[in-house]
PDB file of N, CA and C in Angstrom:
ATOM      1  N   UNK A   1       0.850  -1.181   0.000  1.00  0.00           N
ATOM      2  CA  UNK A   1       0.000   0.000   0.000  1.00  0.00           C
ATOM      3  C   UNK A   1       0.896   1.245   0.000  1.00  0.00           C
ATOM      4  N   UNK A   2       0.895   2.305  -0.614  1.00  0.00           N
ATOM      5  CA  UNK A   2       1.735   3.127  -1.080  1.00  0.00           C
ATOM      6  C   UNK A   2       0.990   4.165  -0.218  1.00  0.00           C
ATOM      7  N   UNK A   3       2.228   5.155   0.006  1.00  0.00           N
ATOM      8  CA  UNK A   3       2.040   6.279   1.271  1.00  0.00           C
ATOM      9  C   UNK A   3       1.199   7.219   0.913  1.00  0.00           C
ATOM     10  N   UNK A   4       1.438   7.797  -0.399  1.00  0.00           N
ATOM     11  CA  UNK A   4       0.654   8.754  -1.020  1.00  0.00           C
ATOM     12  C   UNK A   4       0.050   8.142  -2.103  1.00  0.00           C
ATOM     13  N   UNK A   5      -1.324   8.399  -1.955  1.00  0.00           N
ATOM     14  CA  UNK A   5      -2.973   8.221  -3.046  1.00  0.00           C
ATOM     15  C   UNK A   5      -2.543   9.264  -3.920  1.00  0.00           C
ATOM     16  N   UNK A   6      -2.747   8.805  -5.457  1.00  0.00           N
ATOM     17  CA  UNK A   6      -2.711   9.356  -6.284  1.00  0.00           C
ATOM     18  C   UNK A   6      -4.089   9.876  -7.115  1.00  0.00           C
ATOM     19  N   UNK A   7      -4.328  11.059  -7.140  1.00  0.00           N
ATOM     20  CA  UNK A   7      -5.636  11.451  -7.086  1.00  0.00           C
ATOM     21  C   UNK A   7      -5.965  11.226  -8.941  1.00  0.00           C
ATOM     22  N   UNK A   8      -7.202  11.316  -9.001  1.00  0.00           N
ATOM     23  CA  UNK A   8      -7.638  11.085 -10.548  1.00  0.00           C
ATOM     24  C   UNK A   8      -7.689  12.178 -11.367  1.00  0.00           C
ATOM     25  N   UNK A   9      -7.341  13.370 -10.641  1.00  0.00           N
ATOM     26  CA  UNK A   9      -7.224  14.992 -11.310  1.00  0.00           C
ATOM     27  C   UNK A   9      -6.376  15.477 -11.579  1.00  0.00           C
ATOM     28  N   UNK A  10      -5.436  15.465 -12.591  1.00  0.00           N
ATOM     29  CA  UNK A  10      -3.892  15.874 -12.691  1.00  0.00           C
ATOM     30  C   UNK A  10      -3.747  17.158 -12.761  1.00  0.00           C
ATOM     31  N   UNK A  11      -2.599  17.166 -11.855  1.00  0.00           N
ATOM     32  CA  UNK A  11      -1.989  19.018 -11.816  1.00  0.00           C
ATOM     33  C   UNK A  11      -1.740  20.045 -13.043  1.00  0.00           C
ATOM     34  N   UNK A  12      -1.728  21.068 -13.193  1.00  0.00           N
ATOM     35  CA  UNK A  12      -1.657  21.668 -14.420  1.00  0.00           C
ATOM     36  C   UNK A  12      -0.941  21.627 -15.093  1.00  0.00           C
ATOM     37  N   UNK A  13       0.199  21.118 -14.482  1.00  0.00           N
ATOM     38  CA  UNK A  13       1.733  20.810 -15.761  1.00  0.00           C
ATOM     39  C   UNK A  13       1.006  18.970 -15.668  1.00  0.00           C
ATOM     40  N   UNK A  14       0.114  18.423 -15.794  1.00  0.00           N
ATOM     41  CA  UNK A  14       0.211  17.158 -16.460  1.00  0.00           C
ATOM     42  C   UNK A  14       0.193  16.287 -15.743  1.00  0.00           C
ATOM     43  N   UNK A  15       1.015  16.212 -14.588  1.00  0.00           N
ATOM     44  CA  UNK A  15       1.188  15.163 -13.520  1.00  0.00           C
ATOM     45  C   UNK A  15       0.237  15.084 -12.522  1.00  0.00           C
ATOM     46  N   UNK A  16       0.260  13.207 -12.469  1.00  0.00           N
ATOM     47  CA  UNK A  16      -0.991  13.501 -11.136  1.00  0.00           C
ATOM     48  C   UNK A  16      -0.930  13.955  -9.874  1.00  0.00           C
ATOM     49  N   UNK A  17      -1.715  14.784  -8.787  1.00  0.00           N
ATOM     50  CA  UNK A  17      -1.718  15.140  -8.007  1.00  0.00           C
ATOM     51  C   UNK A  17      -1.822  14.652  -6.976  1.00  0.00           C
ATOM     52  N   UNK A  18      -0.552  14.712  -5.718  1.00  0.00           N
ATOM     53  CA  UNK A  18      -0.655  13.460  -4.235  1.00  0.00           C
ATOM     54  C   UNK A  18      -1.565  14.271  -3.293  1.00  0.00           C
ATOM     55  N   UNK A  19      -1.411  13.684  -2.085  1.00  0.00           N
ATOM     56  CA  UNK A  19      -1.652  14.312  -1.371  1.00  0.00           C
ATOM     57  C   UNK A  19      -1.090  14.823  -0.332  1.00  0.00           C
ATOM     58  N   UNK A  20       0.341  14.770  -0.298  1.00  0.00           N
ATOM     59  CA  UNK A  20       1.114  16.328  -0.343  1.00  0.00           C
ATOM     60  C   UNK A  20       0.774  17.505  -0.813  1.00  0.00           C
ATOM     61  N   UNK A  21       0.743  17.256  -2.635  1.00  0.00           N
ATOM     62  CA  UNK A  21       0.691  18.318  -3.254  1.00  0.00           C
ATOM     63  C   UNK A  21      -0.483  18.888  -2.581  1.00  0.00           C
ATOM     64  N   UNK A  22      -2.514  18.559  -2.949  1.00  0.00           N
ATOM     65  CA  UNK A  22      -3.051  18.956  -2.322  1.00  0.00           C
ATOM     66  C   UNK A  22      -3.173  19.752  -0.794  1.00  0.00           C
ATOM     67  N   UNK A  23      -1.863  19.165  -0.425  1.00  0.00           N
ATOM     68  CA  UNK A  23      -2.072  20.215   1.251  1.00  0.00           C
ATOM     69  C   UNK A  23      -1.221  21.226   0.630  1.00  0.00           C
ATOM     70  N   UNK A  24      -0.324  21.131   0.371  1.00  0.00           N
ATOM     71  CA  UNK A  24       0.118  22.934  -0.433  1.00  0.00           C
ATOM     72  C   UNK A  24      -0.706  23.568  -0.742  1.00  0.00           C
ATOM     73  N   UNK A  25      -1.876  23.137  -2.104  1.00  0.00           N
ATOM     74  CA  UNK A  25      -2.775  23.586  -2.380  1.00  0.00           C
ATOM     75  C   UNK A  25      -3.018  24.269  -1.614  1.00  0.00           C
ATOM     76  N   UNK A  26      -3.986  23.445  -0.666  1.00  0.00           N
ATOM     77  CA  UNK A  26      -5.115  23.610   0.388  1.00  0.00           C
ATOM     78  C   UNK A  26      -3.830  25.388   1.162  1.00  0.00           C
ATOM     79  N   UNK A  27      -2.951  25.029   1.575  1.00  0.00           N
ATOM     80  CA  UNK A  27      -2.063  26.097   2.567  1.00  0.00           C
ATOM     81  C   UNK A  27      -2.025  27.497   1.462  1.00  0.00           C
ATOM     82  N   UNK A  28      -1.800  26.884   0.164  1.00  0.00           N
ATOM     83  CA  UNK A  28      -1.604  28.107  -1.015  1.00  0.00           C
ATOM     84  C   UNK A  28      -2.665  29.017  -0.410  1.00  0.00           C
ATOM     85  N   UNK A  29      -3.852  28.562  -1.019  1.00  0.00           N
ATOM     86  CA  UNK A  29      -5.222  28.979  -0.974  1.00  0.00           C
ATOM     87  C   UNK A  29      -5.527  29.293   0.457  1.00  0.00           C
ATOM     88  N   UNK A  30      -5.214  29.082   1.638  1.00  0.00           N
ATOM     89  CA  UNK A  30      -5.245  29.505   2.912  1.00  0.00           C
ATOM     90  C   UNK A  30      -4.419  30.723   2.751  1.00  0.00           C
ATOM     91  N   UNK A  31      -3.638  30.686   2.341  1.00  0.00           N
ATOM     92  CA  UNK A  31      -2.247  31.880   2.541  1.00  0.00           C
ATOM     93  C   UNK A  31      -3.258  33.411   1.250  1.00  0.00           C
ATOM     94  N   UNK A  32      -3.431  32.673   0.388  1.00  0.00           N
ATOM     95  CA  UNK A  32      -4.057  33.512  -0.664  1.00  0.00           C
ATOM     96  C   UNK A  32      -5.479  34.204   0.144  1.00  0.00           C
ATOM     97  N   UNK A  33      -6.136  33.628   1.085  1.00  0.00           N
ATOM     98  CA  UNK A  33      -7.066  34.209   1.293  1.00  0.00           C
ATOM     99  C   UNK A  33      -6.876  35.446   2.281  1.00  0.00           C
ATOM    100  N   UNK A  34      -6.096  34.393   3.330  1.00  0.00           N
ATOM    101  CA  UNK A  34      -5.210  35.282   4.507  1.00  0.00           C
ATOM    102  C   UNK A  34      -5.236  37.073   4.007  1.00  0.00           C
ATOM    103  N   UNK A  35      -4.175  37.110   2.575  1.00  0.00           N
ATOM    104  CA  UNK A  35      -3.539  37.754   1.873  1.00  0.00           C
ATOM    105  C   UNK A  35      -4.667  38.904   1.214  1.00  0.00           C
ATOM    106  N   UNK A  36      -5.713  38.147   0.643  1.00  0.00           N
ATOM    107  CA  UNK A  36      -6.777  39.189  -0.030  1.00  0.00           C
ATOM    108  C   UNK A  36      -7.689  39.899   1.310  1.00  0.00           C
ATOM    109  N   UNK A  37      -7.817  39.331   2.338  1.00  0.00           N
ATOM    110  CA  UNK A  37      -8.531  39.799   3.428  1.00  0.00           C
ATOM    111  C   UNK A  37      -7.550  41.156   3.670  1.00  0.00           C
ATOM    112  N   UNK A  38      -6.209  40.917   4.187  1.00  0.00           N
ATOM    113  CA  UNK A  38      -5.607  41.940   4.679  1.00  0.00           C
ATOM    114  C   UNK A  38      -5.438  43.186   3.883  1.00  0.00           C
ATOM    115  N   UNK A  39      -5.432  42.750   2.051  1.00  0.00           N
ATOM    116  CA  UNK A  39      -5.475  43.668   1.287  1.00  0.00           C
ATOM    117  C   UNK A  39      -6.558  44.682   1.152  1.00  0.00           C
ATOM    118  N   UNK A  40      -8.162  43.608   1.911  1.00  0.00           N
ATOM    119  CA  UNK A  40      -8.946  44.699   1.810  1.00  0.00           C
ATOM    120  C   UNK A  40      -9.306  45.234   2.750  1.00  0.00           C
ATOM    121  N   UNK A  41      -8.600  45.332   3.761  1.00  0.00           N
ATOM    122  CA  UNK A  41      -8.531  46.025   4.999  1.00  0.00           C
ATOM    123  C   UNK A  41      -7.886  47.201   4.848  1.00  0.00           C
ATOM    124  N   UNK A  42      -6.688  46.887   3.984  1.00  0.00           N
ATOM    125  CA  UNK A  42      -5.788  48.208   3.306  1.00  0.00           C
ATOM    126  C   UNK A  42      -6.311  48.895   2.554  1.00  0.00           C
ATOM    127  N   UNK A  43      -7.110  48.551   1.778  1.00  0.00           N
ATOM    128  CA  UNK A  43      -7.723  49.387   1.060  1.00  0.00           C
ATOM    129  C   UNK A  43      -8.980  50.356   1.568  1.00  0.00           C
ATOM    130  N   UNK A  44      -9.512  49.668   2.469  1.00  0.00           N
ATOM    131  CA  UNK A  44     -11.058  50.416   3.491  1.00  0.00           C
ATOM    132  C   UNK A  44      -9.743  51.586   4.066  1.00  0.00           C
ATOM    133  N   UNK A  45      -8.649  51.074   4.836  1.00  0.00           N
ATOM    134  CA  UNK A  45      -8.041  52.119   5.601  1.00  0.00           C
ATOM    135  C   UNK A  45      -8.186  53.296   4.962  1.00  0.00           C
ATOM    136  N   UNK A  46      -6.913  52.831   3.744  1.00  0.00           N
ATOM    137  CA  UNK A  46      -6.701  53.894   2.704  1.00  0.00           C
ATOM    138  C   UNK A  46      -7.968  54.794   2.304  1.00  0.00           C
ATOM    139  N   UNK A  47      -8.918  53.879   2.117  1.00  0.00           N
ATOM    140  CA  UNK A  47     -10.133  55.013   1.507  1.00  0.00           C
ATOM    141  C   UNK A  47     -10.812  55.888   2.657  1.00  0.00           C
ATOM    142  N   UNK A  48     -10.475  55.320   4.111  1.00  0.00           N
ATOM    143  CA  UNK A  48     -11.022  56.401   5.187  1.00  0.00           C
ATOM    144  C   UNK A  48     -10.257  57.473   5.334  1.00  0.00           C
ATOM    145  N   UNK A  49      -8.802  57.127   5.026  1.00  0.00           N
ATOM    146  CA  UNK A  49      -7.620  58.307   4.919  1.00  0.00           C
ATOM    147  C   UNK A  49      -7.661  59.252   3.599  1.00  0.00           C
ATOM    148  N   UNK A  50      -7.952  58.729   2.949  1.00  0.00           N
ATOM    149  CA  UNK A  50      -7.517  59.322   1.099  1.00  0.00           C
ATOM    150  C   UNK A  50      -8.191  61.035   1.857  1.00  0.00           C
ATOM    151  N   UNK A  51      -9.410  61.661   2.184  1.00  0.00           N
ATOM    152  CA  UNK A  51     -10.170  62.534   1.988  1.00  0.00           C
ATOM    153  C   UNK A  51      -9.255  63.483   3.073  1.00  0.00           C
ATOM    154  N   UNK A  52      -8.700  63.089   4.015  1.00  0.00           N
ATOM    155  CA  UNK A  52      -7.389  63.981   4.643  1.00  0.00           C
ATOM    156  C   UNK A  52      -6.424  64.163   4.002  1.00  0.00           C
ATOM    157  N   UNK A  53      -6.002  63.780   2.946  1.00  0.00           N
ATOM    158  CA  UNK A  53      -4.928  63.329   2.187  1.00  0.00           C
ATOM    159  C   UNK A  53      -5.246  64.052   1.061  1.00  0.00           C
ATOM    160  N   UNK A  54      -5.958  64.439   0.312  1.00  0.00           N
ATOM    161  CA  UNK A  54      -6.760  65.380  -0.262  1.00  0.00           C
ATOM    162  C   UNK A  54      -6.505  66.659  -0.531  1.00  0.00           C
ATOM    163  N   UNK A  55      -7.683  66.639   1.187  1.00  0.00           N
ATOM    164  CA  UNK A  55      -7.382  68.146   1.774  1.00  0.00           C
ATOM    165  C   UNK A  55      -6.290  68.812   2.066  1.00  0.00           C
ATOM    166  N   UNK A  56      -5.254  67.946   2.904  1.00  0.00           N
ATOM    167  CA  UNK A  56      -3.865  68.671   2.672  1.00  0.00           C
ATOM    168  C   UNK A  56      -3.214  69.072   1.272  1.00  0.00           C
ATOM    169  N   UNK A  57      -3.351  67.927   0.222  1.00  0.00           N
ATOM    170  CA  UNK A  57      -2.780  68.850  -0.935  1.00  0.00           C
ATOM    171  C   UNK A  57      -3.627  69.627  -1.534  1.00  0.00           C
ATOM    172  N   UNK A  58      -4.998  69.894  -1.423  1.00  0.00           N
ATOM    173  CA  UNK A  58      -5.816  70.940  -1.856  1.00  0.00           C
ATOM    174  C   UNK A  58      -5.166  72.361  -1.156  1.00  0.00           C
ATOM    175  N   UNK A  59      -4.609  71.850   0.370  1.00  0.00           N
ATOM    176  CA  UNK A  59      -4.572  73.100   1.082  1.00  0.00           C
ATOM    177  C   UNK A  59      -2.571  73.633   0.596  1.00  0.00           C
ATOM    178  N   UNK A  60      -2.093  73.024  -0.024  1.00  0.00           N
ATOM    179  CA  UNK A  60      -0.593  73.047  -0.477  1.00  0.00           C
ATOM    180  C   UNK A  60      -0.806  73.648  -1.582  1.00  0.00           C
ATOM    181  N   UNK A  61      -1.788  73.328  -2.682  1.00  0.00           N
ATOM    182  CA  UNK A  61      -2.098  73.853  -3.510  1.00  0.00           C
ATOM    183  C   UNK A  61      -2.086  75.324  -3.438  1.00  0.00           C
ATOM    184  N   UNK A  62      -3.242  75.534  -3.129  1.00  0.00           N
ATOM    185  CA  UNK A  62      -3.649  77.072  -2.577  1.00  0.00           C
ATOM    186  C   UNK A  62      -2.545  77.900  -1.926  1.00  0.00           C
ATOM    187  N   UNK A  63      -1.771  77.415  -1.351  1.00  0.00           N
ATOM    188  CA  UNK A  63      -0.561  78.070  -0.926  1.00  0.00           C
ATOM    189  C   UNK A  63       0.383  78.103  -1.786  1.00  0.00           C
ATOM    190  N   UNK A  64       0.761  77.321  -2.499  1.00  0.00           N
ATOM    191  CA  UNK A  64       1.592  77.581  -3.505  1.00  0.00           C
ATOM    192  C   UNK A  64       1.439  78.814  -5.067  1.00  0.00           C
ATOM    193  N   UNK A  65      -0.133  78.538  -5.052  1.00  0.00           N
ATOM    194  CA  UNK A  65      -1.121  79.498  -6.072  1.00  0.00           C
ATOM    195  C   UNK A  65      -0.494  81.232  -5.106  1.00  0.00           C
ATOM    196  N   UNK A  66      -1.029  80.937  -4.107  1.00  0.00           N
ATOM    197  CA  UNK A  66      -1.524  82.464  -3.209  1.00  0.00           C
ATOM    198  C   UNK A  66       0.152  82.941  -3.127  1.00  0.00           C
ATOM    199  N   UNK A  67       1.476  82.107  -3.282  1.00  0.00           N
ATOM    200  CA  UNK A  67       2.840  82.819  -3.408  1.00  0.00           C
ATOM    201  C   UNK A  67       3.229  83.063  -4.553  1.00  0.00           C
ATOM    202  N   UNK A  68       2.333  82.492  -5.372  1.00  0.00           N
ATOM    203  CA  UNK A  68       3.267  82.091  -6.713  1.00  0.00           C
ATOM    204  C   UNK A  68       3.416  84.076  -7.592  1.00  0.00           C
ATOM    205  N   UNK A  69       4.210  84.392  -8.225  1.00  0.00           N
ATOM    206  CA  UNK A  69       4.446  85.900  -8.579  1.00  0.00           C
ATOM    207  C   UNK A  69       4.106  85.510 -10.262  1.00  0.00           C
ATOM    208  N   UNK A  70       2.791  86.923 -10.462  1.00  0.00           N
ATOM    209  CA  UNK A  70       2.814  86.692 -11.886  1.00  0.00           C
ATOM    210  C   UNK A  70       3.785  87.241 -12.623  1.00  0.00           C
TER     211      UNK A  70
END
């Protein structure tokens, strides 16, 4: 009886898939989700910040306009 089952769905380069490979998978796709969650946490941040972030260069703007010599 052999250690690793060889599954009936072969991997994308061709070869069949153990079940090793599958727990990579499975960890890939854990790690990938991990990864998109935190990204959209970064992104909510960012978009609660962007409108301060804004305003300061709106307000740099205007100062630079209000010195600038015609």
């Amino acid at each position: 009886m052999p250690d690793r089952k060889i599954r009936d769905t072969p991997s994308p380069d061709g070869r069949p898939e153990t079940d090793a490979e599958s727990r990579t998978d499975a960890e890939r796709r854990r790690r990938r989700a991990q990864f998109l969650r935190e990204l959209a946490e970064a992104r909510a941040l960012r978009a609660r910040v962007q409108p301060r972030r804004a305003k300061a260069a709106r307000l740099r703007r205007a100062m630079r306009m209000r010195t600038f010599r015609w």
